[in-house]
PDB file of N, CA and C in Angstrom:
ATOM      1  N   UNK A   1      49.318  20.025  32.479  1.00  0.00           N
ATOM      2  CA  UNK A   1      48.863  18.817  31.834  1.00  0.00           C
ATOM      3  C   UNK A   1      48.746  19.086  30.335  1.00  0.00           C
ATOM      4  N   UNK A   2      49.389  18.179  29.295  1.00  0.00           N
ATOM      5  CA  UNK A   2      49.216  18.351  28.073  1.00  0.00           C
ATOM      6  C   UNK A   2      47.773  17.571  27.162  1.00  0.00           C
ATOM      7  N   UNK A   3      47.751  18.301  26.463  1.00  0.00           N
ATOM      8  CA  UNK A   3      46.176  17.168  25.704  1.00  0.00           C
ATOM      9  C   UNK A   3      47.006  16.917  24.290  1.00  0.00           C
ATOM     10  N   UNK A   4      46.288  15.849  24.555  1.00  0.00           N
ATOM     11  CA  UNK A   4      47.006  14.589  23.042  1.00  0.00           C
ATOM     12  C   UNK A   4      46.159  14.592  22.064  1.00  0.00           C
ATOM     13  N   UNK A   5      44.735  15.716  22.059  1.00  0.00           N
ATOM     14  CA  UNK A   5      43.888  16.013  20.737  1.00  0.00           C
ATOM     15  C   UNK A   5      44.618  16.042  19.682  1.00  0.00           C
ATOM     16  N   UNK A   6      44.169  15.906  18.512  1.00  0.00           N
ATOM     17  CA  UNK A   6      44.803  16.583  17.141  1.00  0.00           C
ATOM     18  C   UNK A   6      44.017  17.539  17.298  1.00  0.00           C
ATOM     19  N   UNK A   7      44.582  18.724  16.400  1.00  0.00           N
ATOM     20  CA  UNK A   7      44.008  19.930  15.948  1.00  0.00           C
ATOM     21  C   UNK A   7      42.692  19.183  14.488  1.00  0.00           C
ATOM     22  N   UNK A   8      41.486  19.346  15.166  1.00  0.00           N
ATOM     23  CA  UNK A   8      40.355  19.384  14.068  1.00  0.00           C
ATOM     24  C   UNK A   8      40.795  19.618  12.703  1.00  0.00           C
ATOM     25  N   UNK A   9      40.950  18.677  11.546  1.00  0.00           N
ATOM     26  CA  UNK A   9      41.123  19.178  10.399  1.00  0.00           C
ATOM     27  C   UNK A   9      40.544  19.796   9.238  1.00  0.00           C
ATOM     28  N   UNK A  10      41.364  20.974   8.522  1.00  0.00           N
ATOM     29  CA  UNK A  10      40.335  21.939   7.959  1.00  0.00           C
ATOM     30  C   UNK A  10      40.036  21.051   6.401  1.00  0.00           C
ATOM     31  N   UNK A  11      38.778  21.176   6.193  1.00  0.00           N
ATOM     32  CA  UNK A  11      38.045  20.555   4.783  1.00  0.00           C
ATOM     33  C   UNK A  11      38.498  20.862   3.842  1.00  0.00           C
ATOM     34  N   UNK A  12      39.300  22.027   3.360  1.00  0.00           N
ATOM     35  CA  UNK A  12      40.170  21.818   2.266  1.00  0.00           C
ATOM     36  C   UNK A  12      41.416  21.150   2.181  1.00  0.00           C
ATOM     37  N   UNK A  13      41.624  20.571   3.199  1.00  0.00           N
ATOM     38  CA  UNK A  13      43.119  19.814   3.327  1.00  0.00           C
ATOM     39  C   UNK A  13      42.291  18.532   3.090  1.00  0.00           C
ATOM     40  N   UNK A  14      41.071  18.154   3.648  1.00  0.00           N
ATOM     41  CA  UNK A  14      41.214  16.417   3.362  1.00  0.00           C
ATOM     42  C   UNK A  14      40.267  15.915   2.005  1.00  0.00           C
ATOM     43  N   UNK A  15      40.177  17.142   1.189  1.00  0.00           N
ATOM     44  CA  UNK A  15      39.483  17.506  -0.357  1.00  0.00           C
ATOM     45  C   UNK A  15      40.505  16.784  -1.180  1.00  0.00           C
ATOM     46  N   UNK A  16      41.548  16.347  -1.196  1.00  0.00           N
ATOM     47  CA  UNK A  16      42.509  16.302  -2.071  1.00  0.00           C
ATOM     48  C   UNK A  16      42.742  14.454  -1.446  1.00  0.00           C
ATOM     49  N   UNK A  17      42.518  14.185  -0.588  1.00  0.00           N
ATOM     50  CA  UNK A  17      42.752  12.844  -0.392  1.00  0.00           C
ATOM     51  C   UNK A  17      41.570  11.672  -0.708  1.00  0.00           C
ATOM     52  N   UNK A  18      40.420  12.956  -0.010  1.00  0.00           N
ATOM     53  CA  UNK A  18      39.278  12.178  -0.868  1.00  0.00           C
ATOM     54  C   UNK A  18      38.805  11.963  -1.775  1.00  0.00           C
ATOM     55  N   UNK A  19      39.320  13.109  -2.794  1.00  0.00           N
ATOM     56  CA  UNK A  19      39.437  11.960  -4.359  1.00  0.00           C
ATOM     57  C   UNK A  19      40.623  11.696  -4.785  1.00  0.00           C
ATOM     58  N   UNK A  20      41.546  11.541  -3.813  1.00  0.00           N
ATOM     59  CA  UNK A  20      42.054  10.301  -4.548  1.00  0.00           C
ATOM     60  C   UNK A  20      41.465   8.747  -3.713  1.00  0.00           C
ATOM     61  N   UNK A  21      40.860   8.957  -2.654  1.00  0.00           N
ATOM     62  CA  UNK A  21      40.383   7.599  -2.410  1.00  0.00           C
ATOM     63  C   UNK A  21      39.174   7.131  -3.346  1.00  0.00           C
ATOM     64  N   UNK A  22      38.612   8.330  -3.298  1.00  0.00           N
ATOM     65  CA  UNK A  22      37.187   7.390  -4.596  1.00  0.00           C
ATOM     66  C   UNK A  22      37.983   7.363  -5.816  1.00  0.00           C
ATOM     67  N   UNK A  23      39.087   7.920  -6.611  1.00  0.00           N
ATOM     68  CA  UNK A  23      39.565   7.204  -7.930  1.00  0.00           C
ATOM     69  C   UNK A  23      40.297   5.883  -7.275  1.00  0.00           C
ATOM     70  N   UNK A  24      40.741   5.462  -5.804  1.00  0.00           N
ATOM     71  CA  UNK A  24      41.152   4.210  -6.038  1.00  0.00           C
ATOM     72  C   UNK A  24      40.135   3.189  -5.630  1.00  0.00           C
ATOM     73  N   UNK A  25      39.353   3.446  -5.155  1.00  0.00           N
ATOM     74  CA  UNK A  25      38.440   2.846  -4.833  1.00  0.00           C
ATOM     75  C   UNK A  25      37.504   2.308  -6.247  1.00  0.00           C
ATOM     76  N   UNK A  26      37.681   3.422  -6.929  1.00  0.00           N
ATOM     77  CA  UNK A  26      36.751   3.134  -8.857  1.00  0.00           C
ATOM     78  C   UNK A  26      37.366   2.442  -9.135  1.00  0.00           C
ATOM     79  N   UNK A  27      38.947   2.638  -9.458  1.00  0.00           N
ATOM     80  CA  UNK A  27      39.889   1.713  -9.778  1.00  0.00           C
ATOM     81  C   UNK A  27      40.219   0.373  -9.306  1.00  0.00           C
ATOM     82  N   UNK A  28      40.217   0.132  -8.219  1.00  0.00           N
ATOM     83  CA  UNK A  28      40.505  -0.939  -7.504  1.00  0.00           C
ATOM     84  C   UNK A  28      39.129  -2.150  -7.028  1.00  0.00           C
ATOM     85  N   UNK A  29      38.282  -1.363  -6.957  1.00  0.00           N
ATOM     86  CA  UNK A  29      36.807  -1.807  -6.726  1.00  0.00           C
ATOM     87  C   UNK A  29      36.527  -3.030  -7.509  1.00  0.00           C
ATOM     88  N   UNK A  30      35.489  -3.718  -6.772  1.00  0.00           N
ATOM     89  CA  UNK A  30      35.249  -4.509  -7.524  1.00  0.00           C
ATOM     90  C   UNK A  30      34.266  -4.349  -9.197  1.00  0.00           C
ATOM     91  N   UNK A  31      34.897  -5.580  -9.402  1.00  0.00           N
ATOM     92  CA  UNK A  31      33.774  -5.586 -11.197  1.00  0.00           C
ATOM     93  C   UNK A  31      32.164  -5.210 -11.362  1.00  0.00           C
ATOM     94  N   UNK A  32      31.774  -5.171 -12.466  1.00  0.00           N
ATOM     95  CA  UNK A  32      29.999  -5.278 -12.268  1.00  0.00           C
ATOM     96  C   UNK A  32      29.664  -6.338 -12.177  1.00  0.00           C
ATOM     97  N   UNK A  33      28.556  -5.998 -11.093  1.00  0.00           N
ATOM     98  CA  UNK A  33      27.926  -7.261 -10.681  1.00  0.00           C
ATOM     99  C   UNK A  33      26.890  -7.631 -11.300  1.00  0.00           C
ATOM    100  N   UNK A  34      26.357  -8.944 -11.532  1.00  0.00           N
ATOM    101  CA  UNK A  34      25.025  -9.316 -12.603  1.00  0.00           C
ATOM    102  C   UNK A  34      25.034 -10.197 -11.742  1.00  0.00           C
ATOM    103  N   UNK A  35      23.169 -10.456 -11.813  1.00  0.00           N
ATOM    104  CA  UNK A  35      22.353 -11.039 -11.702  1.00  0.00           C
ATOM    105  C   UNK A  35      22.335 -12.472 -11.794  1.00  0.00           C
ATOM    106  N   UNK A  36      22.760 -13.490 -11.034  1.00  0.00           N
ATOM    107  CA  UNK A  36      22.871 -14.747 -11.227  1.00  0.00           C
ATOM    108  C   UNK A  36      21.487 -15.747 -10.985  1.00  0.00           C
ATOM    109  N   UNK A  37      21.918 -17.009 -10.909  1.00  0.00           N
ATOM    110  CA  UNK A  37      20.916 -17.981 -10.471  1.00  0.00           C
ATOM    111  C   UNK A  37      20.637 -18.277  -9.318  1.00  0.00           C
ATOM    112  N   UNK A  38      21.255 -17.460  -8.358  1.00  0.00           N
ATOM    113  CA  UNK A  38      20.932 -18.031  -7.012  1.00  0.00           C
ATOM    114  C   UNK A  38      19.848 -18.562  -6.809  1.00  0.00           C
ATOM    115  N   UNK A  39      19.477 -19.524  -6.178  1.00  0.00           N
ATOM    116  CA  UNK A  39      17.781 -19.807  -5.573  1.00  0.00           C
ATOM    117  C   UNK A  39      17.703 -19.872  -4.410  1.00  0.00           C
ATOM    118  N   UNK A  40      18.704 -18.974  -3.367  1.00  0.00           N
ATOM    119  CA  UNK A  40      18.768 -19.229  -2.322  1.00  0.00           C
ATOM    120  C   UNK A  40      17.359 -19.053  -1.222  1.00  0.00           C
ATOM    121  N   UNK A  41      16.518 -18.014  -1.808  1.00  0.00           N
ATOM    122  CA  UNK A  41      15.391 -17.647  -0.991  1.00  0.00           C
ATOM    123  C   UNK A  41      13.970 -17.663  -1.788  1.00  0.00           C
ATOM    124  N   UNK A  42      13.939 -18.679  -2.914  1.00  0.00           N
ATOM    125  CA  UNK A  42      12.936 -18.990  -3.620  1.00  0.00           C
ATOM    126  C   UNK A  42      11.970 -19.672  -2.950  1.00  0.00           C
ATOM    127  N   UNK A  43      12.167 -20.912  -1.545  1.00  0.00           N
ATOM    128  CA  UNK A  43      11.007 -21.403  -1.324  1.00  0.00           C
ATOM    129  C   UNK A  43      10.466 -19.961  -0.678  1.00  0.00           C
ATOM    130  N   UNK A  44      11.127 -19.233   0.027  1.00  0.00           N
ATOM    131  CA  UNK A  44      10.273 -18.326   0.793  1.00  0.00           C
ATOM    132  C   UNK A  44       9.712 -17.387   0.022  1.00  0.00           C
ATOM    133  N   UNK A  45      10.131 -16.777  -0.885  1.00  0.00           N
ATOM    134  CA  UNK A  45       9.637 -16.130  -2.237  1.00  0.00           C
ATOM    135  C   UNK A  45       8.115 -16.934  -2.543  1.00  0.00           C
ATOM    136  N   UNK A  46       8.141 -18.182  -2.787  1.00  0.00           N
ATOM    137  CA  UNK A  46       6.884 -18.859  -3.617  1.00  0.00           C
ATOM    138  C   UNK A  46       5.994 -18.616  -2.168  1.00  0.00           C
ATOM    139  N   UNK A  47       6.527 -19.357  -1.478  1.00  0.00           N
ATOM    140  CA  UNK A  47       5.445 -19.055   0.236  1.00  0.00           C
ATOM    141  C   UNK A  47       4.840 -18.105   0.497  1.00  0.00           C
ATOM    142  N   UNK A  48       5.234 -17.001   0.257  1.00  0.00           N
ATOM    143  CA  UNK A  48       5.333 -15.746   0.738  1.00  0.00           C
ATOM    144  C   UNK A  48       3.813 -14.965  -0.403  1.00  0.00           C
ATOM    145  N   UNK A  49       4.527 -15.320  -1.864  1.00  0.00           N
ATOM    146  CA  UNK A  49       3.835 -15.258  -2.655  1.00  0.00           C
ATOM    147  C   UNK A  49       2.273 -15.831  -2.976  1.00  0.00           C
ATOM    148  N   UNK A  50       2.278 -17.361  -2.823  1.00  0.00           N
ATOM    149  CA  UNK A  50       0.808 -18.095  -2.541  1.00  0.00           C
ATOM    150  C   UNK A  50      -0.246 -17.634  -1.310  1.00  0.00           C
ATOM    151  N   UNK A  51       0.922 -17.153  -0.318  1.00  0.00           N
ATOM    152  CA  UNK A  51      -0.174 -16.951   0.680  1.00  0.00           C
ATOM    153  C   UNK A  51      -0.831 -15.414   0.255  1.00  0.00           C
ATOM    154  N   UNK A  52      -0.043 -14.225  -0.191  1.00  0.00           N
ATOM    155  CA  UNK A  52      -0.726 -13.117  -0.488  1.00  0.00           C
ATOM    156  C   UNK A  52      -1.598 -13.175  -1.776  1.00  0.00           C
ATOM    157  N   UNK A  53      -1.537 -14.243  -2.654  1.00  0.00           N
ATOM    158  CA  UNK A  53      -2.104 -13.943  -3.425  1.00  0.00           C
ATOM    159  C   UNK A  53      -3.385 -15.023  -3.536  1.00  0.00           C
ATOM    160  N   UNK A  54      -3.265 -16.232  -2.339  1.00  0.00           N
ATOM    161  CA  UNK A  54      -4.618 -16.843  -2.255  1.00  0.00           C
ATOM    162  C   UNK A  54      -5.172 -16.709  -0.865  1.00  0.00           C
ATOM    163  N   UNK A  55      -5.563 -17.653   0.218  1.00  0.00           N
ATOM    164  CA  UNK A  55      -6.339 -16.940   0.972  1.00  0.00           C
ATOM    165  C   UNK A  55      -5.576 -16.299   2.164  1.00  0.00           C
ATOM    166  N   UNK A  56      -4.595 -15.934   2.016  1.00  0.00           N
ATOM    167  CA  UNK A  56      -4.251 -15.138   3.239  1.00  0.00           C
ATOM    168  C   UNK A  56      -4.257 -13.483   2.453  1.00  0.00           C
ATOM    169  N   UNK A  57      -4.083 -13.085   1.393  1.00  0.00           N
ATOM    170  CA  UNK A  57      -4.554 -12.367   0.679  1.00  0.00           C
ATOM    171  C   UNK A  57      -6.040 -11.756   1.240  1.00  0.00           C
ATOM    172  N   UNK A  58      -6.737 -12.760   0.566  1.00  0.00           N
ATOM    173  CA  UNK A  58      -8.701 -12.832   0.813  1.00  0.00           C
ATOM    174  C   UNK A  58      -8.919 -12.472   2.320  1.00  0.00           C
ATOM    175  N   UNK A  59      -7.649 -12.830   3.316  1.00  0.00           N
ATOM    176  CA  UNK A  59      -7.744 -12.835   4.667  1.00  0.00           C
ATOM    177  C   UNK A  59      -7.771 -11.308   4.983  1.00  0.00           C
ATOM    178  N   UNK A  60      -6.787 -10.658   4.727  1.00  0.00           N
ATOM    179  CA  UNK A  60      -6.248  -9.356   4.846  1.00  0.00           C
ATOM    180  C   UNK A  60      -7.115  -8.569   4.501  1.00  0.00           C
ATOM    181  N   UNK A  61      -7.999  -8.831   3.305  1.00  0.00           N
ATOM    182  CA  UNK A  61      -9.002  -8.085   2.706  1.00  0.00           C
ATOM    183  C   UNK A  61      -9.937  -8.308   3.608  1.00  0.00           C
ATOM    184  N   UNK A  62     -10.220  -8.929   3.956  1.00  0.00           N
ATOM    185  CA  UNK A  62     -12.187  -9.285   4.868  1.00  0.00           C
ATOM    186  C   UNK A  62     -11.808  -8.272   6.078  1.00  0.00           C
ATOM    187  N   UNK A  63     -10.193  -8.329   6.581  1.00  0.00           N
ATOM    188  CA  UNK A  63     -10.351  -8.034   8.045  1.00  0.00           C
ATOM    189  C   UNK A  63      -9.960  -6.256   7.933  1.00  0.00           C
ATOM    190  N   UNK A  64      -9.717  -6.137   6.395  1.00  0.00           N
ATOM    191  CA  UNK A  64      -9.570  -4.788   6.419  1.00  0.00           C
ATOM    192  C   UNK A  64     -11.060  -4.030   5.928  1.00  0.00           C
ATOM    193  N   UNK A  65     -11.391  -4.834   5.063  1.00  0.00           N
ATOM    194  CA  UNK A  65     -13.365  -4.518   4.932  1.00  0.00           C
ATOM    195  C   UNK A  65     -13.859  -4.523   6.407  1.00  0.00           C
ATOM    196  N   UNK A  66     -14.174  -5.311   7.224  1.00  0.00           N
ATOM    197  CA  UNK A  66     -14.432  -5.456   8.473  1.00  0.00           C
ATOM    198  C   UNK A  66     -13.943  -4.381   9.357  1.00  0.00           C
ATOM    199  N   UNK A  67     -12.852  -3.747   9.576  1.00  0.00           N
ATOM    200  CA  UNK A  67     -11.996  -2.358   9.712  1.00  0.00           C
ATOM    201  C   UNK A  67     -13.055  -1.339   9.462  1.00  0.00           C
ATOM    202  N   UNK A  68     -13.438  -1.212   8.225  1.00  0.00           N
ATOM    203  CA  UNK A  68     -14.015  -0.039   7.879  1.00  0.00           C
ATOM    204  C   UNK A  68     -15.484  -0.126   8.050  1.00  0.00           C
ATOM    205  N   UNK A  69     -16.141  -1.399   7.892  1.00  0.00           N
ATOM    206  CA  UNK A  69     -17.612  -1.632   8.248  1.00  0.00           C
ATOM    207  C   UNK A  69     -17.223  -0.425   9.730  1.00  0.00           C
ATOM    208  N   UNK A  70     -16.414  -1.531  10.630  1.00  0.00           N
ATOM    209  CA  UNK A  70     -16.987  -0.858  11.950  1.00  0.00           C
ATOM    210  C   UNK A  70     -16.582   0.712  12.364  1.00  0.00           C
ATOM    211  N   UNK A  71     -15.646   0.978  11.063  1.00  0.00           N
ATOM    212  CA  UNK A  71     -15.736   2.976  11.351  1.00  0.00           C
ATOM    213  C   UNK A  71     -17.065   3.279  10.646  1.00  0.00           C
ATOM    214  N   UNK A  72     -17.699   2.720   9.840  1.00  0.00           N
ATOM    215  CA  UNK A  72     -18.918   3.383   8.944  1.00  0.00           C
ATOM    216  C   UNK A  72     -20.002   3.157  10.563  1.00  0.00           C
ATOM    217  N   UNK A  73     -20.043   2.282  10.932  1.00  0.00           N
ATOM    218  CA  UNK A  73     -20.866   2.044  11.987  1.00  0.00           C
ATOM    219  C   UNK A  73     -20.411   2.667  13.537  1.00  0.00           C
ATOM    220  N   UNK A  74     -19.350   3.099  13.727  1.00  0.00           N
ATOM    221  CA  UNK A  74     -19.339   3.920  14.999  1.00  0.00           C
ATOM    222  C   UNK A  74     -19.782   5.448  14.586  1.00  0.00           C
ATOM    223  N   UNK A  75     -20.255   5.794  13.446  1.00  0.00           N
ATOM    224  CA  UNK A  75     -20.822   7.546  12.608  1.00  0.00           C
ATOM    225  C   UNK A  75     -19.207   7.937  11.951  1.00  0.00           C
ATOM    226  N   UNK A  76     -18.590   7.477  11.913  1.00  0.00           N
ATOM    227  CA  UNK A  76     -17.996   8.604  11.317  1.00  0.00           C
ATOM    228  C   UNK A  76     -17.044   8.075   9.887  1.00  0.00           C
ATOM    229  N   UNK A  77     -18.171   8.792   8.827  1.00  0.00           N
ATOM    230  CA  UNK A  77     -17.828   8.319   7.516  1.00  0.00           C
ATOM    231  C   UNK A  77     -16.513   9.164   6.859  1.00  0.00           C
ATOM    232  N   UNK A  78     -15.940   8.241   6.319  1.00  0.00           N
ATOM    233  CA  UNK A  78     -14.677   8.706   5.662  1.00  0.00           C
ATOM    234  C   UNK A  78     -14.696   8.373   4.004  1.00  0.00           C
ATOM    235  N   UNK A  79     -13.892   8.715   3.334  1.00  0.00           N
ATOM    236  CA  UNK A  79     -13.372   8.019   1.635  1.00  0.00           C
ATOM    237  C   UNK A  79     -12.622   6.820   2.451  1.00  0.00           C
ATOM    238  N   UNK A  80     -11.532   6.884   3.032  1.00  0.00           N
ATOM    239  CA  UNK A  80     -10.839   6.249   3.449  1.00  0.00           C
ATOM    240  C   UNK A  80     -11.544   4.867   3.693  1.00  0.00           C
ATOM    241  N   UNK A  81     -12.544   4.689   4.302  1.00  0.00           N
ATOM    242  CA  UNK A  81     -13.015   3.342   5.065  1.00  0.00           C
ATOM    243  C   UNK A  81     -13.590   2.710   3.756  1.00  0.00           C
ATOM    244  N   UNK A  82     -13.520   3.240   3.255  1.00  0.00           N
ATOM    245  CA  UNK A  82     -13.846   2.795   1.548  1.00  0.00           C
ATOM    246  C   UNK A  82     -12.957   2.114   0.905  1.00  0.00           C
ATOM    247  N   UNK A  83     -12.037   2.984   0.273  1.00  0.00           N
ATOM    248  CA  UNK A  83     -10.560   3.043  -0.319  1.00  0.00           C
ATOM    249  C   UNK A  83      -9.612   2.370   0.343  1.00  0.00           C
ATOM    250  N   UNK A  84      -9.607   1.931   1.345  1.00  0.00           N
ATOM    251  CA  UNK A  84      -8.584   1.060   2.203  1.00  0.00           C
ATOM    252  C   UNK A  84      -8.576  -0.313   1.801  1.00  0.00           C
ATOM    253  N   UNK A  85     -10.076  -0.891   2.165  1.00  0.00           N
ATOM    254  CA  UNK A  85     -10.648  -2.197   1.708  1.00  0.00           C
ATOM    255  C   UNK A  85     -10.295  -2.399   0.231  1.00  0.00           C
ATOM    256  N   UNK A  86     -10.545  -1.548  -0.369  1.00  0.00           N
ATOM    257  CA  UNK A  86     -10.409  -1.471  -1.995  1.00  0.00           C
ATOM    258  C   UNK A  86      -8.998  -1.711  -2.487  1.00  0.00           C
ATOM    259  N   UNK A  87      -8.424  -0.622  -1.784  1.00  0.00           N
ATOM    260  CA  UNK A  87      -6.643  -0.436  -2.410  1.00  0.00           C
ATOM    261  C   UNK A  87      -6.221  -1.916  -1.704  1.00  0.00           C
ATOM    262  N   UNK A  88      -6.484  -2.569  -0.696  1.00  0.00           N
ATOM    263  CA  UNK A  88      -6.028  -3.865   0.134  1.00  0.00           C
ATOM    264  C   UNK A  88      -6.357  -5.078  -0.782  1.00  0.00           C
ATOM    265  N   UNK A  89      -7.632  -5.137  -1.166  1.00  0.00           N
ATOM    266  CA  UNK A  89      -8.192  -6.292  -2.288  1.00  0.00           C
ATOM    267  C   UNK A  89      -7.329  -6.314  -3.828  1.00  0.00           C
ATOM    268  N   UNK A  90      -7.117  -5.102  -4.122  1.00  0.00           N
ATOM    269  CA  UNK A  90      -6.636  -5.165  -5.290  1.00  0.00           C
ATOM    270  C   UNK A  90      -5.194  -4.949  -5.201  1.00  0.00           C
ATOM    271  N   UNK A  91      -4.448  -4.904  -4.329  1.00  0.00           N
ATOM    272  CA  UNK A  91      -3.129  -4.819  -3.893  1.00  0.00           C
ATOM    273  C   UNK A  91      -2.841  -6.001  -3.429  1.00  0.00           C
ATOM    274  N   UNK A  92      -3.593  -6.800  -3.106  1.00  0.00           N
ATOM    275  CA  UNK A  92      -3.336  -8.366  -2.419  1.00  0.00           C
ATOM    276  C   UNK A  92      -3.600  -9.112  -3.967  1.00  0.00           C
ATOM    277  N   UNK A  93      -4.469  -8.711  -4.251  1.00  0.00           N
ATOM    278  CA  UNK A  93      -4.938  -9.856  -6.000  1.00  0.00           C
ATOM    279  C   UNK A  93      -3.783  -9.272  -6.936  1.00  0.00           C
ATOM    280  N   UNK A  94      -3.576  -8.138  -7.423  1.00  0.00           N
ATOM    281  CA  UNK A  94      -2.877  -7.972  -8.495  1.00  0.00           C
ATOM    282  C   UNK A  94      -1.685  -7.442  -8.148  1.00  0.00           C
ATOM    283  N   UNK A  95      -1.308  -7.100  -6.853  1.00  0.00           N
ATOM    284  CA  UNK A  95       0.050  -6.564  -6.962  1.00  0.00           C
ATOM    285  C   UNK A  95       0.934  -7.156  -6.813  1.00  0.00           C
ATOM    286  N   UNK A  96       0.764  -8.702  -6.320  1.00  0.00           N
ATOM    287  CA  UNK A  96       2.314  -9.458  -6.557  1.00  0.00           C
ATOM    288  C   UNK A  96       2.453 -10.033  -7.840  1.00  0.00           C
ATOM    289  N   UNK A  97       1.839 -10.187  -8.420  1.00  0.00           N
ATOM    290  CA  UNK A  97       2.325 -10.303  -9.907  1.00  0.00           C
ATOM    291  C   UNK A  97       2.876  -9.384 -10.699  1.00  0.00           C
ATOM    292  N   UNK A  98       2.411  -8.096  -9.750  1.00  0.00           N
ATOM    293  CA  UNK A  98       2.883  -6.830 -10.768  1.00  0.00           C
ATOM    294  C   UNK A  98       4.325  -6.560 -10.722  1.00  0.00           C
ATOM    295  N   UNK A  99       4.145  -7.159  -8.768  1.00  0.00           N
ATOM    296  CA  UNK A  99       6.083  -6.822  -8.563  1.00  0.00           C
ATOM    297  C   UNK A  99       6.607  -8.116  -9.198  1.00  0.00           C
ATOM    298  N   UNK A 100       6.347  -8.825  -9.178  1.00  0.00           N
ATOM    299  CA  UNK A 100       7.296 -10.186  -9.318  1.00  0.00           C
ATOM    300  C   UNK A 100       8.021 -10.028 -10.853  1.00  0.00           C
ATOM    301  N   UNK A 101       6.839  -9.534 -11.822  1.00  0.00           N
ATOM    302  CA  UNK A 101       7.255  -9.279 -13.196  1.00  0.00           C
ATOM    303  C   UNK A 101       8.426  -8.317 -13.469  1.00  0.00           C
ATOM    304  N   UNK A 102       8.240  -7.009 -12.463  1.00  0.00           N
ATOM    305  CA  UNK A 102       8.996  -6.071 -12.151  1.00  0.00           C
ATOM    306  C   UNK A 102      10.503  -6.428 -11.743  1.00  0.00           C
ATOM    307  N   UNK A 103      10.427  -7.237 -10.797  1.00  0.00           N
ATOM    308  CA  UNK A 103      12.242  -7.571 -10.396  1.00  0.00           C
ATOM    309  C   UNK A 103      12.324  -9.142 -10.929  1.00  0.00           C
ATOM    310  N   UNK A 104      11.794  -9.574 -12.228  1.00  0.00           N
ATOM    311  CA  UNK A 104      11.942 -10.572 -12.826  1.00  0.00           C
ATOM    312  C   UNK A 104      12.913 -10.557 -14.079  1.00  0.00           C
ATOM    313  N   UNK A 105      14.065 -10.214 -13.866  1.00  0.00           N
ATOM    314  CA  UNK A 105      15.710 -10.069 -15.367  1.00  0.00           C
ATOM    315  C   UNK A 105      15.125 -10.966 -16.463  1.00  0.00           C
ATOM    316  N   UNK A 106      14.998 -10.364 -17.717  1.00  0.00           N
ATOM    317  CA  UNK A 106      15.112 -11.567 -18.636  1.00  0.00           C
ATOM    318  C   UNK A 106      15.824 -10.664 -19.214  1.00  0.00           C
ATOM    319  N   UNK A 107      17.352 -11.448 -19.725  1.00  0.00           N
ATOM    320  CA  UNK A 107      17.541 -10.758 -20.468  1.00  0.00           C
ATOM    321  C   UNK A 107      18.315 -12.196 -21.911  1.00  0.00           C
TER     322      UNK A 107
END
């Protein structure tokens, strides 16, 4: 019975094809791309946005304060049950503005 494998090919033989596929690929590739007007996913953007930054925000925070009340109250104190509530409140209030400014192009 014969086998119809190829022989495994050795890595210095397919060194020489693969760059020439990435110079045609540089070459042939498409243009640079910029940043247009799409508004394709802006209502969900603003949605997305109002709710973290008004009360579903405030929401996330109470139930992550509430989180840590009840580890301070089963004994076993941490930084964490602290710092969670904290980093959550101020990550819900100021951090979507921080990103939005961030992936906001003006140019």
């Amino acid at each position: 019975m014969t086998s119809l494998a190829l022989p495994a090919p050795k890595c210095a033989s397919i060194l020489p094809y693969l760059g020439v596929a990435v110079v045609a690929a540089a070459i042939l590739g498409p243009g640079a791309a910029f940043a247009g007007t799409d508004t394709s996913f802006n209502t969900a953007l603003t949605q997305f946005t109002n709710f973290l930054s008004g009360s579903g925000g405030k929401v996330i925070t109470v139930l992550s304060l509430a989180g840590g009340i009840v580890g301070l109250a089963s004994g076993r104190f941490s930084l964490a049950q602290v710092a969670v509530p904290v980093g959550t409140g101020v990550a819900a209030g100021t951090g979507v503005p921080i990103v939005t400014a961030m992936v906001t192009a003006t140019i």
